[in-house]
Protein backbone atom coordinates (compact mmCIF):
# COMPACT_ATOMS: atom_id res chain seq x y z
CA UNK A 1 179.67 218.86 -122.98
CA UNK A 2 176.31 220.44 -121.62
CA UNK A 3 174.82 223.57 -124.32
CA UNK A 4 176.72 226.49 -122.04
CA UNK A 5 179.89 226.44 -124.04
CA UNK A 6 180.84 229.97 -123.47
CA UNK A 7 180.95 231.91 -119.79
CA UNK A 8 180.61 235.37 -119.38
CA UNK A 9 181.58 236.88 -115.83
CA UNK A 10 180.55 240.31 -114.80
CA UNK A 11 183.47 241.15 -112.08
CA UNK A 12 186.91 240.54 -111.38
CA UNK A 13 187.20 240.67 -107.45
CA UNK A 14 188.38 237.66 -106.15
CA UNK A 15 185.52 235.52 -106.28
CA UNK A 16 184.95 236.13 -110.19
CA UNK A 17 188.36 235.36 -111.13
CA UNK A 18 188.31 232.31 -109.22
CA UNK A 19 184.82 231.30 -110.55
CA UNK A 20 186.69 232.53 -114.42
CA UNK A 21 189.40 229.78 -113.53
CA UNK A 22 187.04 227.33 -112.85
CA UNK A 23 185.57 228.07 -115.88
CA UNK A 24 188.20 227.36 -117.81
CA UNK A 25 189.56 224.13 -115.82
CA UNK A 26 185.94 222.91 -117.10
CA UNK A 27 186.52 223.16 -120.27
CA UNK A 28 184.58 226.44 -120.74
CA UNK A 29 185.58 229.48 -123.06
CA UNK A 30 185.36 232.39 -120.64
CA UNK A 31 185.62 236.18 -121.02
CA UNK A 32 185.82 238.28 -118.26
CA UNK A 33 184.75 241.84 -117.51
CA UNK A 34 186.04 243.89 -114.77
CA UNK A 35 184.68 247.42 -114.23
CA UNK A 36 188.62 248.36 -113.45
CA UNK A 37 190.60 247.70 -116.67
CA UNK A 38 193.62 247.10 -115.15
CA UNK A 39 192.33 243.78 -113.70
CA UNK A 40 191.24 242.86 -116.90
CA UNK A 41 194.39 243.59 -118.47
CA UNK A 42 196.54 242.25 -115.49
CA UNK A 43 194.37 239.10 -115.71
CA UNK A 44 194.65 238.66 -119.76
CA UNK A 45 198.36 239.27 -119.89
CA UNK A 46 200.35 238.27 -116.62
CA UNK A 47 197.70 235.74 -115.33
CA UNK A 48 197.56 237.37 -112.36
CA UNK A 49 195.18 239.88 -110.26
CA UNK A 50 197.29 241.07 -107.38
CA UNK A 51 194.89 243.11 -106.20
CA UNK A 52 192.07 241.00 -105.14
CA UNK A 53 193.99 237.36 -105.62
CA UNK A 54 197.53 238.15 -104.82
CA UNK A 55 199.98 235.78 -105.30
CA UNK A 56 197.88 233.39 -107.20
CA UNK A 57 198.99 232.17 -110.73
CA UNK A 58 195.87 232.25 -113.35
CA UNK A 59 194.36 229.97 -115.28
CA UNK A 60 195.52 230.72 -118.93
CA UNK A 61 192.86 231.50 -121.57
CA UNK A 62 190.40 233.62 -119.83
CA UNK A 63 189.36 236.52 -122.32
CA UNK A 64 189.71 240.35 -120.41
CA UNK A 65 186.65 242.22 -122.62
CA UNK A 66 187.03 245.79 -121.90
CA UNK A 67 183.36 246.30 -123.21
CA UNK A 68 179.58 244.85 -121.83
CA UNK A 69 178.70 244.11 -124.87
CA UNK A 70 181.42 241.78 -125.84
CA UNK A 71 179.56 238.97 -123.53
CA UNK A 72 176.47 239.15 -125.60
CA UNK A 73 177.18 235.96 -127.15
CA UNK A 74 177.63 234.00 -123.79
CA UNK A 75 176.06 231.44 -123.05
CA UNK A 76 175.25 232.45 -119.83
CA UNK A 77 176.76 235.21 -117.57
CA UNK A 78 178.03 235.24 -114.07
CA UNK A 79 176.81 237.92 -111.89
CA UNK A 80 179.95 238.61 -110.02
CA UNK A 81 179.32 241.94 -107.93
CA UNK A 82 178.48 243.53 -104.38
CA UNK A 83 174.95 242.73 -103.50
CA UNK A 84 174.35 246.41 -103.66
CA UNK A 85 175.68 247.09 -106.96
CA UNK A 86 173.96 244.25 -108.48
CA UNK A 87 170.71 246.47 -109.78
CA UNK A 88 172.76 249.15 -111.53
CA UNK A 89 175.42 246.37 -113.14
CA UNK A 90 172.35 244.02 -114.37
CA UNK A 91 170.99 247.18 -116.31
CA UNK A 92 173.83 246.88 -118.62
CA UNK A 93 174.01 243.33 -119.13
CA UNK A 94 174.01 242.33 -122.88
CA UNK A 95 172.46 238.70 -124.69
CA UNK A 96 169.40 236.71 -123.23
CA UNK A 97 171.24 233.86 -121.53
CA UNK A 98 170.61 233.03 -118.10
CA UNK A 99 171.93 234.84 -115.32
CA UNK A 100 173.80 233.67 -112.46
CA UNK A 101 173.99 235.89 -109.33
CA UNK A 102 176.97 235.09 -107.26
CA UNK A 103 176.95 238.15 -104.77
CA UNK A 104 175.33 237.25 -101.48
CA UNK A 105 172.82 239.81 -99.85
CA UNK A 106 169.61 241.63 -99.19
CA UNK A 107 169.24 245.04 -101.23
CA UNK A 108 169.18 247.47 -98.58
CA UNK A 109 167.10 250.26 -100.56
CA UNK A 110 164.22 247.32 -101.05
CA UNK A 111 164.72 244.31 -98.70
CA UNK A 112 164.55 242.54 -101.84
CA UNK A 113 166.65 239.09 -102.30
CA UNK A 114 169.33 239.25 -105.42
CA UNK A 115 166.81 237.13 -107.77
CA UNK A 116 164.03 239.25 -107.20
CA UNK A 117 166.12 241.96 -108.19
CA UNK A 118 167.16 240.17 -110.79
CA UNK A 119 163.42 239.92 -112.16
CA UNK A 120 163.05 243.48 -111.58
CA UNK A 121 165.81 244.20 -114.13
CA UNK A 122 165.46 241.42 -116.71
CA UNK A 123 161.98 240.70 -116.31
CA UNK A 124 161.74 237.11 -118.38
CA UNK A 125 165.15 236.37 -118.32
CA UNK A 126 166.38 232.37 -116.68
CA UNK A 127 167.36 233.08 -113.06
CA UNK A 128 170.00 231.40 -111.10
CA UNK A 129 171.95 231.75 -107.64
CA UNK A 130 175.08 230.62 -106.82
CA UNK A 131 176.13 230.52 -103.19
CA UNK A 132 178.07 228.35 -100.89
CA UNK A 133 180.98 227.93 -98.35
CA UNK A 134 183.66 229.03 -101.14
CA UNK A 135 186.48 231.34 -100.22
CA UNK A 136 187.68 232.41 -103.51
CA UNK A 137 191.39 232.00 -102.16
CA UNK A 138 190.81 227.77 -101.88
CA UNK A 139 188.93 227.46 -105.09
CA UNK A 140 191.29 228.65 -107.28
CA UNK A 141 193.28 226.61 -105.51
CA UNK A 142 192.15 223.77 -106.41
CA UNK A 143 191.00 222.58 -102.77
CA UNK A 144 187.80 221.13 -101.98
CA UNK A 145 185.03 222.76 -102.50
CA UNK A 146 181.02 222.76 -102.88
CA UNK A 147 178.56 224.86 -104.07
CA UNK A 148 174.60 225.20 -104.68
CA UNK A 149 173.50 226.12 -107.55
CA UNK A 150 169.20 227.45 -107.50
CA UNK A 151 167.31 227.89 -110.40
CA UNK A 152 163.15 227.12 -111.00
CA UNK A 153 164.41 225.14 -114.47
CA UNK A 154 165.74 221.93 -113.52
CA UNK A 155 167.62 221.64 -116.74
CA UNK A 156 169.03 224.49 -116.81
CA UNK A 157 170.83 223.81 -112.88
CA UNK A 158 171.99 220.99 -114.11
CA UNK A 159 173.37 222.38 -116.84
CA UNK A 160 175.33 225.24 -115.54
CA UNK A 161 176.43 222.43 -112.33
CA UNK A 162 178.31 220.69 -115.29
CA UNK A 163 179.75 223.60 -116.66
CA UNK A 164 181.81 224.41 -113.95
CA UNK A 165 182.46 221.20 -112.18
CA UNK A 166 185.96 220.20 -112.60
CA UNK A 167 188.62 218.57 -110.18
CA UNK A 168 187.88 219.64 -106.45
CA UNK A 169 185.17 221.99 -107.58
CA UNK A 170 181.68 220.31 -106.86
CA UNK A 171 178.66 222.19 -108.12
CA UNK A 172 175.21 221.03 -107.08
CA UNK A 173 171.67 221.98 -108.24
CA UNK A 174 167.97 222.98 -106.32
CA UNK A 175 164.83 225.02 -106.99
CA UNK A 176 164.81 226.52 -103.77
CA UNK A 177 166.30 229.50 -104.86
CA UNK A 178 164.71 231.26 -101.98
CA UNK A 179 166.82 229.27 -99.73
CA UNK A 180 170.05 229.84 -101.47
CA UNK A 181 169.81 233.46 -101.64
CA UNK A 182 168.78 233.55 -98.12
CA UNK A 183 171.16 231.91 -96.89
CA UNK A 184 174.24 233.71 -98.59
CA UNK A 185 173.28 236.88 -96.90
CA UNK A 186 171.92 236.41 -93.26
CA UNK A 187 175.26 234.56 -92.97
CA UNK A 188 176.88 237.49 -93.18
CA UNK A 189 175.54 239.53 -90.62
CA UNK A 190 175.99 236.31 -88.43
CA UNK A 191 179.85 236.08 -89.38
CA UNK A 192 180.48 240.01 -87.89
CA UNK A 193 178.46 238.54 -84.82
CA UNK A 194 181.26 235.69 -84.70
CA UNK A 195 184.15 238.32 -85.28
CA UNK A 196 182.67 240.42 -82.30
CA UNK A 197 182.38 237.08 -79.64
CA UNK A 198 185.99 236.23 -81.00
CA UNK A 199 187.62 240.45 -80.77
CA UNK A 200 186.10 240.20 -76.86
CA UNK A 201 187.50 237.06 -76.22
CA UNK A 202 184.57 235.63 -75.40
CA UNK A 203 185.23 232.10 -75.86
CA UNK A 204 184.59 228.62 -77.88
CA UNK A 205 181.71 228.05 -76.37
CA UNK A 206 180.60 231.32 -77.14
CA UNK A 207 181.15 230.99 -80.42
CA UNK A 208 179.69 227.89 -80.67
CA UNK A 209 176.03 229.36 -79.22
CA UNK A 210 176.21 232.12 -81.12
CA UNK A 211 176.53 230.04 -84.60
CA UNK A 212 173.48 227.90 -83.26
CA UNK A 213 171.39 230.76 -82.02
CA UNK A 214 172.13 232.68 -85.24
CA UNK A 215 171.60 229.41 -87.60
CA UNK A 216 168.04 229.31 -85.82
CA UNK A 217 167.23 233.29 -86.38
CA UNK A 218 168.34 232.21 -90.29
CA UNK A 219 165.84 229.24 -90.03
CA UNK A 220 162.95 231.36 -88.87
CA UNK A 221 163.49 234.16 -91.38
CA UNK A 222 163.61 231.78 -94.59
CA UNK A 223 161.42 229.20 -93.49
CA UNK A 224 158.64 231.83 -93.01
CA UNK A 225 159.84 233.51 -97.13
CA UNK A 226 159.14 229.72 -98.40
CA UNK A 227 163.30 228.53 -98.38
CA UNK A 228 162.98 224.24 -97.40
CA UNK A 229 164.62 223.41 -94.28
CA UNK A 230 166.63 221.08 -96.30
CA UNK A 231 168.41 224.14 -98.33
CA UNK A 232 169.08 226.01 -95.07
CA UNK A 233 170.55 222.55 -93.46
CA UNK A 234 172.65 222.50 -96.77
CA UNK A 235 175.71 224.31 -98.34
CA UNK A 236 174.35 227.55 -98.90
CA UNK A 237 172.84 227.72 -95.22
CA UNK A 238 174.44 225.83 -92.45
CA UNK A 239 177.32 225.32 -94.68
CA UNK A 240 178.32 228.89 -95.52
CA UNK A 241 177.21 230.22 -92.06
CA UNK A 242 179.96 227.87 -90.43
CA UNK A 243 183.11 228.85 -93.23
CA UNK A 244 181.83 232.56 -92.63
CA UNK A 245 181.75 232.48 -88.89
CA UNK A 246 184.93 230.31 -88.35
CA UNK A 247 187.13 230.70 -91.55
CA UNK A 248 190.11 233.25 -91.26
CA UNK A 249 189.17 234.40 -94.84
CA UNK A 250 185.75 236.12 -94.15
CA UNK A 251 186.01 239.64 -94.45
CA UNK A 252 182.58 239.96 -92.18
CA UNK A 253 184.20 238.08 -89.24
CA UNK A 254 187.21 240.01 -90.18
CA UNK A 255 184.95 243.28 -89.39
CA UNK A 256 183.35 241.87 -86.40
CA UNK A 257 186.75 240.85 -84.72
CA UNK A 258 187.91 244.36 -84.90
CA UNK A 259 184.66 245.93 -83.55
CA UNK A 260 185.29 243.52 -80.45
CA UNK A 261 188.64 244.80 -79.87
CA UNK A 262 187.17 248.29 -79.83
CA UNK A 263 187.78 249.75 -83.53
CA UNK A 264 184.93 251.81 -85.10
CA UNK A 265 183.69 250.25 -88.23
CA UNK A 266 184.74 253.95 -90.06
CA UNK A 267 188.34 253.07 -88.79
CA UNK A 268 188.30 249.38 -89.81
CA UNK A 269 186.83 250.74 -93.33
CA UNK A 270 189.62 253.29 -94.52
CA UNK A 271 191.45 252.32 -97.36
CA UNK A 272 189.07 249.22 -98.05
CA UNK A 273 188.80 247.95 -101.70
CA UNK A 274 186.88 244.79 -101.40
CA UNK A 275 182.88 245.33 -99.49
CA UNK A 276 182.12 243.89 -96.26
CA UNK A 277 178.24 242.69 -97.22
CA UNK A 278 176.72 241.90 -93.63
CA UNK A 279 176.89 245.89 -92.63
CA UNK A 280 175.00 246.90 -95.49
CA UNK A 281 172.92 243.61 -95.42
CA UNK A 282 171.88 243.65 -91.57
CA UNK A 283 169.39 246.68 -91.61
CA UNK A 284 167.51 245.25 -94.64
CA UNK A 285 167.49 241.73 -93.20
CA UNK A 286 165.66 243.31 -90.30
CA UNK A 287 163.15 245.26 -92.32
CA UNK A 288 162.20 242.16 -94.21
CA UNK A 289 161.68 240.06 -90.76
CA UNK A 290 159.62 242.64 -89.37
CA UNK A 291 157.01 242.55 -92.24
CA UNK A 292 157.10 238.75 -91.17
CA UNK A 293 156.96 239.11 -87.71
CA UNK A 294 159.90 237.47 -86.76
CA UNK A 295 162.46 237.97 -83.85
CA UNK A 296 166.36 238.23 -85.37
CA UNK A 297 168.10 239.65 -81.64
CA UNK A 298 171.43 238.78 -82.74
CA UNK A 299 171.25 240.30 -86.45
CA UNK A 300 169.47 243.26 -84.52
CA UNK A 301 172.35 243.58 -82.05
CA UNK A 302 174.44 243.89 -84.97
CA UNK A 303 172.95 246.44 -87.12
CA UNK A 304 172.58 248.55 -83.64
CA UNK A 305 176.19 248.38 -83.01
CA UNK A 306 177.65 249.25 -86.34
CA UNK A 307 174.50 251.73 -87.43
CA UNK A 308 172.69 253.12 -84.44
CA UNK A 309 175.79 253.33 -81.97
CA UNK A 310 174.84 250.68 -79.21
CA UNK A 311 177.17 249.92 -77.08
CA UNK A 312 179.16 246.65 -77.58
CA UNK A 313 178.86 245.34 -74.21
CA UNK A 314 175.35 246.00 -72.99
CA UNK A 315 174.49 244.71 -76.60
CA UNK A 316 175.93 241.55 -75.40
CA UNK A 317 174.72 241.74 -71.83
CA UNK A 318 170.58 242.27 -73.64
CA UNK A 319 171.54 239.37 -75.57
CA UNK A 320 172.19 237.11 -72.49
CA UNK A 321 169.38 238.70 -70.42
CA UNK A 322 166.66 238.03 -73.16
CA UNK A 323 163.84 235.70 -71.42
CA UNK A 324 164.33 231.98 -71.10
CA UNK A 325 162.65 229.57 -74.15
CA UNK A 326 162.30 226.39 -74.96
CA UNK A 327 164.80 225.82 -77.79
CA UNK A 328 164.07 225.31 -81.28
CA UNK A 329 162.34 228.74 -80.68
C-alpha cells in the first residue's frame, strides 16, 4: 500500500468514472464529485452513469460528494475536466495533496499547457499529468490498457502509478511532464485531421501519411518546448495519437469524419454533452508554435477549416502542393 490511500476525482464524464473504478479495483477509497448531481447520485446509488458510460455496471464503493470541500482530506485529487474548464474548476479545489490533471489540451485564452495552468492556480502545490491511449469505455472494462503518469517528484509518480494499477490497468511514471501534456493535446487536433481523410474517403494510405506527417508536426512542436523524444515515441505521444486517429471511440475523429462528409462543425455540435478538445485546442496549438517558429500545416489546415471557413478540399489540395523536403523535416 503506497501513502495515497484516499482518491479524490473532480468530474464524472466518462473518463473520471472510469479512472473512480480503477480507483477502487486498486484498493483505493474514492469519492467522486460531479458538477451535475445527478451523476453523482446515479453513480452512488445504481452504479451506473448512463449518461456519459451507458450501459456499464460500476464499481461499488465509490463515494458521490455533492460538495468541493468534502475531498479536502484526499490524498490526492484527480483533475477530471475539459482542458478549458480546468482554470476555473482548480480555483475551487480543497486540501494540499497533489494534483493530477487528466484533461488533455492547450488553454486557448493563454497557449498555456494544463500544468502550467495548474501552477498558475495552486502555485506550490505537487503537479502531475495523466495522459495516454485510454478510451474510458475499455478501461472500465477491464481491457488492456496503459498510461503515463508525469510528475518532477519521482516518488511521488511512483506513488500515484501504484495507486491505480490494478488488473489490465498499467500505470507508468516520467518527469517529462512537458511531453505528456503535449502530447495529449496536439493529438487531438491530429485525430479531426484523421476523421476528415476518413469522411472524404480518402484512403489507408492516406491515413497512414497523415498520422506520420502529423506525429512529426507533434515532434517539432514539443521537442522545441523541452518534451524528450522518448515521451513523444511513448504512450502519451505516438501512443495516444494512433488510438485517437484510428479508434472508433474518439470523439475528435468522430468530428473530423463528419466535416469530411460535408457537415458544419455547428451542425455536428447541437445537442452535444461531452467536448470535442482538438477544435478548441487547434488555434492555441498554433499560437504557441508560432512564438517557436515552427511549421504545424496540418494542425493549421484544421483550425482554418473549422474556425476561419477554408474550404475542405483546397485545404487538402495546399496540403499536397506544399514544396518537396527531405523527410524527418
Amino acid at each position: 500500500m503506497t501513502g495515497i490511500a484516499h482518491i479524490g476525482v473532480v468530474g464524472g464524464g466518462a473518463w473520471g468514472t472510469a479512472l473512480a473504478c480503477l480507483g477502487r479495483r486498486a484498493g483505493r477509497k474514492v469519492t467522486l464529485w460531479s458538477r451535475d448531481r445527478s451523476v453523482s447520485a446515479a453513480i452512488a446509488h445504481d452504479r451506473r452513469n448512463e449518461i456519459y458510460l451507458p450501459g456499464q455496471s460500476l464499481d461499488a464503493g465509490i463515494e458521490a460528494a455533492t460538495d468541493l470541500i468534502e475531498l479536502a482530506g484526499c490524498d490526492a485529487i484527480l483533475l477530471v475536466c475539459p482542458a478549458q474548464a480546468l482554470r476555473t474548476v482548480a480555483h475551487g479545489l480543497p486540501g494540499s495533496g497533489p494534483v493530477v490533471i487528466c484533461a488533455k489540451g492547450i488553454e486557448a485564452t493563454t497557449g498555456l499547457l494544463m500544468p502550467e495552468v495548474l501552477a498558475e492556480v495552486l502555485p506550490g502545490r505537487a503537479i502531475a499529468m495523466l495522459s495516454g491511449p485510454s478510451f474510458a469505455e475499455e478501461a472500465v472494462q477491464g481491457l488492456p490498457t496503459a498510461v503515463s503518469i508525469a510528475t518532477a517528484d519521482a516518488a511521488l509518480g511512483r506513488d500515484l502509478a501504484a495507486s491505480l494499477a490494478a488488473g489490465m490497468f498499467r500505470p507508468y511514471w516520467t518527469d517529462d511532464v512537458v511531453g505528456v501534456s503535449l502530447g495529449g493535446a496536439v493529438k487531438n487536433v491530429l485525430a479531426i485531421a484523421a476523421g476528415i481523410v476518413e469522411g472524404r474517403g480518402l484512403g489507408h494510405n492516406a491515413a497512414a501519411a497523415l498520422i506520420t506527417r502529423g506525429f512529426a508536426e507533434m515532434a517539432r512542436l514539443g521537442l522545441a518546448l523541452g518534451a524528450r523524444l522518448e515521451t513523444l515515441t511513448g504512450l502519451s505521444g505516438l501512443g495516444d495519437l494512433v488510438l485517437t486517429c484510428q479508434g472508433p471511440l474518439s470523439r475528435n475523429r468522430s468530428l473530423g469524419a463528419a466535416l469530411g462528409k460535408g457537415m458544419s462543425y455547428e451542425t455536428y455540435m447541437q445537442g452535444r454533452r461531452q467536448v470535442v478538445e482538438g477544435a478548441a485546442t487547434a488555434p492555441a496549438v498554433l499560437e504557441r508554435a508560432a512564438k517557436l517558429g515552427i511549421e504545424m500545416p496540418i494542425c493549421t489546415a484544421v483550425d482554418a477549416i473549422l474556425h476561419r471557413g477554408a474550404d475542405l478540399d483546397e485545404s487538402i489540395r495546399a496540403l499536397l502542393a506544399r514544396p518537396l523536403r527531405r523527410e524527418g523535416k
